[in-house]
N, C-alpha and C. Protein backbone atom coordinates (compact mmCIF):
# COMPACT_ATOMS: atom_id res chain seq x y z
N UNK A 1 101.85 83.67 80.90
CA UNK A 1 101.41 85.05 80.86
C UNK A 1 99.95 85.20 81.28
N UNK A 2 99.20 84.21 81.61
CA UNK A 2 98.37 84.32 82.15
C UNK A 2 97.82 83.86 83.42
N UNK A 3 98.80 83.69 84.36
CA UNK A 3 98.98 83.30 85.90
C UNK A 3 98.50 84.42 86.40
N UNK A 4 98.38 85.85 85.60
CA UNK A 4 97.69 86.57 87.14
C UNK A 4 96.48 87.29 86.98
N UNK A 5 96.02 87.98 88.06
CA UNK A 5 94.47 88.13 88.12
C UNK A 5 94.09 89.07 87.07
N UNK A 6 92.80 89.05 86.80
CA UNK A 6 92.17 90.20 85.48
C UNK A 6 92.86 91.81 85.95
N UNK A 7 93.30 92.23 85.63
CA UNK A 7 93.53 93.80 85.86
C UNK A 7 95.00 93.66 86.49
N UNK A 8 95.87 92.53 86.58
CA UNK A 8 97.12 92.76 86.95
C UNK A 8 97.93 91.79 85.56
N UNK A 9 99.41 92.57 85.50
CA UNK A 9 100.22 91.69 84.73
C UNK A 9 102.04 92.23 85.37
N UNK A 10 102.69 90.91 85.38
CA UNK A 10 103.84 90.62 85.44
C UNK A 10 104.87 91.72 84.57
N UNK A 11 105.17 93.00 85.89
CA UNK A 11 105.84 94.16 85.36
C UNK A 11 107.05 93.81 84.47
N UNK A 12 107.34 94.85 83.99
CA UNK A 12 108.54 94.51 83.56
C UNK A 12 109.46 95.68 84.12
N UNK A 13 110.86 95.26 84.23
CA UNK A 13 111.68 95.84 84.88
C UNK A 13 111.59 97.53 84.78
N UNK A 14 111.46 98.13 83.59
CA UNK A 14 111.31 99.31 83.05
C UNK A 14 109.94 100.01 84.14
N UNK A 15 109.09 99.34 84.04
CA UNK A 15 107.82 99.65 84.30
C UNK A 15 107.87 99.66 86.41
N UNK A 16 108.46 99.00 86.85
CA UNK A 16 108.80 99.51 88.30
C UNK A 16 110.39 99.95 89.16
N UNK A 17 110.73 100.67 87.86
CA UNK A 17 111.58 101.96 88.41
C UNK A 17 111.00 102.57 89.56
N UNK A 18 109.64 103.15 89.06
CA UNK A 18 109.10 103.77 89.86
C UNK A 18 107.99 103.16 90.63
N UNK A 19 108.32 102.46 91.58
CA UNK A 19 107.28 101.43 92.23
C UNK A 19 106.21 102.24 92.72
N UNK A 20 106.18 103.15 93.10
CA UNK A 20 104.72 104.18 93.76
C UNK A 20 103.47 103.91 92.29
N UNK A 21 103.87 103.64 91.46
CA UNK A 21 102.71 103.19 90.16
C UNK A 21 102.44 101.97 90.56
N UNK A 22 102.58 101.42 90.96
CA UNK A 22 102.07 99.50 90.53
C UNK A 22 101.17 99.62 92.02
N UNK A 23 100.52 98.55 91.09
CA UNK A 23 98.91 97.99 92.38
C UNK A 23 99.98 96.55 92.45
N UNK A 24 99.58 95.82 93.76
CA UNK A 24 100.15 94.74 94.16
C UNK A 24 98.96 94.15 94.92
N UNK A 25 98.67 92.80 94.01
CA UNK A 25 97.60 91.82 94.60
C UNK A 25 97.96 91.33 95.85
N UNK A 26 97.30 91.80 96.94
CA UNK A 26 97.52 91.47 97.96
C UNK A 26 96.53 89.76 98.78
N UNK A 27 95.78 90.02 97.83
CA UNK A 27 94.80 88.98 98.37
C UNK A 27 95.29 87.31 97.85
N UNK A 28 96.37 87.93 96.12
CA UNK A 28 96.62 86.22 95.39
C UNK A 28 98.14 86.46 95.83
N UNK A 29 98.81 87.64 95.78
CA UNK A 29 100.19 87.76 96.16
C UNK A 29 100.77 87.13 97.18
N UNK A 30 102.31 86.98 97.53
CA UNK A 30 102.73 87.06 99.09
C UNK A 30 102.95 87.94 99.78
N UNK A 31 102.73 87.73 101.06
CA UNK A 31 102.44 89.11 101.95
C UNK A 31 103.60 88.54 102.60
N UNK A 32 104.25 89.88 103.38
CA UNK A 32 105.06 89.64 104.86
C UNK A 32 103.88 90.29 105.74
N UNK A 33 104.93 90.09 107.31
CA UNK A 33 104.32 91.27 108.44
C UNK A 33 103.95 92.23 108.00
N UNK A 34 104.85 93.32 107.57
CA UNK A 34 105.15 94.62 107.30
C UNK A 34 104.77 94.90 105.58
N UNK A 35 104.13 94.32 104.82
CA UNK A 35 104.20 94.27 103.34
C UNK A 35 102.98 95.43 103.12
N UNK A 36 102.43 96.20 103.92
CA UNK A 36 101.48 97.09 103.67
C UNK A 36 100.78 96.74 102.38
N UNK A 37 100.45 97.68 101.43
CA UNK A 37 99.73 97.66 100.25
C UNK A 37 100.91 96.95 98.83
N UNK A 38 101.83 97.21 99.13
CA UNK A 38 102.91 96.75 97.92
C UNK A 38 103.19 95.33 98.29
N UNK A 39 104.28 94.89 97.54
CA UNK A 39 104.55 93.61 97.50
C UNK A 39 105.47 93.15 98.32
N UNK A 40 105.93 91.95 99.20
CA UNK A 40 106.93 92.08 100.37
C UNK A 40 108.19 92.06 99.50
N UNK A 41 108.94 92.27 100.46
CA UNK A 41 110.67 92.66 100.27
C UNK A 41 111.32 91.30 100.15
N UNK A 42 110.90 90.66 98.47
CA UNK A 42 111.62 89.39 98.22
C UNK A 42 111.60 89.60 97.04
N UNK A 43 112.50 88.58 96.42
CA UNK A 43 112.69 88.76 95.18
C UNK A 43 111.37 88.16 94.76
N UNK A 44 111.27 88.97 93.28
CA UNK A 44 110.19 88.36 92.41
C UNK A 44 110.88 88.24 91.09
N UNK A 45 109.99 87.62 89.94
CA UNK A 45 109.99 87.71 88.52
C UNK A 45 109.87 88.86 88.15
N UNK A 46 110.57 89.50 87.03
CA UNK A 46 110.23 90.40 85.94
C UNK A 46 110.00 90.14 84.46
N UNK A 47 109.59 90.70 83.69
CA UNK A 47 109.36 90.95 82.39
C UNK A 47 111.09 91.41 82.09
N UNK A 48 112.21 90.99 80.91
CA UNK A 48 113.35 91.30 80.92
C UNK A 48 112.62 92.57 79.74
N UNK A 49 111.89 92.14 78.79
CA UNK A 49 111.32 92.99 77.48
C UNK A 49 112.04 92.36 76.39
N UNK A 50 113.04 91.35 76.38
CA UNK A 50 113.77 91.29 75.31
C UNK A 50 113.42 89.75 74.87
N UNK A 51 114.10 89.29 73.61
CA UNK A 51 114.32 88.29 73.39
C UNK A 51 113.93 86.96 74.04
N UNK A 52 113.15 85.82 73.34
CA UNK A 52 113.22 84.54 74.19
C UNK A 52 114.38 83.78 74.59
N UNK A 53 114.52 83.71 75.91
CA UNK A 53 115.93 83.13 76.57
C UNK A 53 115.45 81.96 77.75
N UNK A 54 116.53 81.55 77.79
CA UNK A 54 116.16 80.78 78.84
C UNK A 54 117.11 80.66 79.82
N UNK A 55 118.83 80.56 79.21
CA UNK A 55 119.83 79.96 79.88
C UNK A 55 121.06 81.05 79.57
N UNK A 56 120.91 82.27 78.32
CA UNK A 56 121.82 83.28 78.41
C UNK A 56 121.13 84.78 78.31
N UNK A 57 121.82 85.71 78.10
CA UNK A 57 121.19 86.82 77.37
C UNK A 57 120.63 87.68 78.30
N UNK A 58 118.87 87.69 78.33
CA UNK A 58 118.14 87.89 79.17
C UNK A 58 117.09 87.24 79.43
N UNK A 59 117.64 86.20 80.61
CA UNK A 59 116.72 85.29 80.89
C UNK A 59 114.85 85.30 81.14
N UNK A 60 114.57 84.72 80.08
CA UNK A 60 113.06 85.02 81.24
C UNK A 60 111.86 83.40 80.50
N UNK A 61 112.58 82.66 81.04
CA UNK A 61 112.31 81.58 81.07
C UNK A 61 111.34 81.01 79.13
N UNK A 62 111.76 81.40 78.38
CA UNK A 62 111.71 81.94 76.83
C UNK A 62 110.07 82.50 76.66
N UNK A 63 110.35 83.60 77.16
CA UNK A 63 108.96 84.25 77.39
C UNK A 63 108.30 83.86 77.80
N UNK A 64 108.57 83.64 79.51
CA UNK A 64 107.56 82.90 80.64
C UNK A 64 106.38 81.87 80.02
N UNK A 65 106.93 80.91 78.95
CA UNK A 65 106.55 79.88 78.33
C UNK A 65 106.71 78.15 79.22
N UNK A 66 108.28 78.43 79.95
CA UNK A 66 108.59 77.46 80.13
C UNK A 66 108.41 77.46 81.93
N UNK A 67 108.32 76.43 82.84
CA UNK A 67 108.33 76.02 83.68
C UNK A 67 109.36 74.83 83.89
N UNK A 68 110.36 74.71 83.22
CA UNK A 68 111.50 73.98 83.64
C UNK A 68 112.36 74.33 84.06
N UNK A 69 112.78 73.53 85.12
CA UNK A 69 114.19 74.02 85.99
C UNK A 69 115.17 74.05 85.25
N UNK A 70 115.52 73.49 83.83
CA UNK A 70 116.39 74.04 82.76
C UNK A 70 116.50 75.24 82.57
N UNK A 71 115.34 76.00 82.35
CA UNK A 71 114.61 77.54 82.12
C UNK A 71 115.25 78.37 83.75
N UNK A 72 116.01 79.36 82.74
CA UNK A 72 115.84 80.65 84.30
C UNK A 72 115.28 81.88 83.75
N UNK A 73 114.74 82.45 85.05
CA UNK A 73 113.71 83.80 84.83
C UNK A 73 115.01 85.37 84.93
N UNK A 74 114.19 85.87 85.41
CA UNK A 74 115.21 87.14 86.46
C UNK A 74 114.24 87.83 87.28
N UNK A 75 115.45 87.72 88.65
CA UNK A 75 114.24 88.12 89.74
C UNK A 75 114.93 89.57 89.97
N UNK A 76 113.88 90.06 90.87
CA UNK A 76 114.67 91.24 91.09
C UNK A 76 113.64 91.94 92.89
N UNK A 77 114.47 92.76 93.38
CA UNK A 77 114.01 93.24 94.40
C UNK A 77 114.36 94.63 94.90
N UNK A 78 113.92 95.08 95.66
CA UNK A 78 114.35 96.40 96.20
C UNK A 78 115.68 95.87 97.49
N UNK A 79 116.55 96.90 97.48
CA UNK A 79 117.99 96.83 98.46
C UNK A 79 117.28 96.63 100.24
N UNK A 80 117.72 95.49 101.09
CA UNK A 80 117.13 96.22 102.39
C UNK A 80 118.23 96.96 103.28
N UNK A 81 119.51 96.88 102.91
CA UNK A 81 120.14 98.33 103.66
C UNK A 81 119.87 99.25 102.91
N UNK A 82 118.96 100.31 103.85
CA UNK A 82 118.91 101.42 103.31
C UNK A 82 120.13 102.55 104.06
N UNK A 83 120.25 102.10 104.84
CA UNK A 83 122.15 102.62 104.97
C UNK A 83 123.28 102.82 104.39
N UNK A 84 123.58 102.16 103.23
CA UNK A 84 124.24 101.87 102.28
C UNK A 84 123.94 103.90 101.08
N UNK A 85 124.82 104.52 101.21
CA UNK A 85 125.37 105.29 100.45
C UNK A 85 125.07 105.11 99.16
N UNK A 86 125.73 104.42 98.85
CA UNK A 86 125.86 104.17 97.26
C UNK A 86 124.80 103.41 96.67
N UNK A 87 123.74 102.78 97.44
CA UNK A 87 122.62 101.98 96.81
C UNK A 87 121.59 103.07 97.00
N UNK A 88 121.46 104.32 97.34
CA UNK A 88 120.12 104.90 97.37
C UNK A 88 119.98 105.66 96.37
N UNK A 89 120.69 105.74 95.25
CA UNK A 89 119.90 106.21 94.26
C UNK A 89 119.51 105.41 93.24
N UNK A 90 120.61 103.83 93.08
CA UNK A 90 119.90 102.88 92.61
C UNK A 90 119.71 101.49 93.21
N UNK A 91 117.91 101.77 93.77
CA UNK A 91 117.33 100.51 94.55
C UNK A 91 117.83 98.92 93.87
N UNK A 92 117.69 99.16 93.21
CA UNK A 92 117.73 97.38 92.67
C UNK A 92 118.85 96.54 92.50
């Protein structure tokens, strides 16, 4: 929980519904070509909000404590067909 820079922290899913709120470190982050000011179009980590897990439930590596490949997180990303009907009212 403390991998990222002073004034940024590891959203949690709730918290970028609405991605037009979040600042995205562009300078410690990964960038694409096209990644403008936000974060590129790959999956990342989230905050689940719940429970320490690692391997059921809601994973998030038992409160981003662990770094073992035993340990899984949950990633998550925005859709890239934006053609797709039925995914534009929910991105993720």
């Amino acid at each position: 929980m403390t991998a990222c820079a002073a004034g940024y922290h590891m959203a949690s899913l709730w918290e970028i519904h609405d991605p037009s709120n979040l600042r995205y470190d562009t300078a410690l982050g990964q960038t694409l070509e096209d990644s403008g000011f936000g974060p590129p179009a790959l999956p990342g980590a989230v905050r689940t909000g719940g429970n320490a897990a690692g391997t059921f439930g809601e994973p998030n590596c038992n409160v981003w404590t662990s770094d073992s490949n035993s340990e899984i997180g949950t990633l998550a990303t925005l859709d890239f067909d934006w053609n797709d009907d039925a995914r534009r009212v929910s991105p993720w």
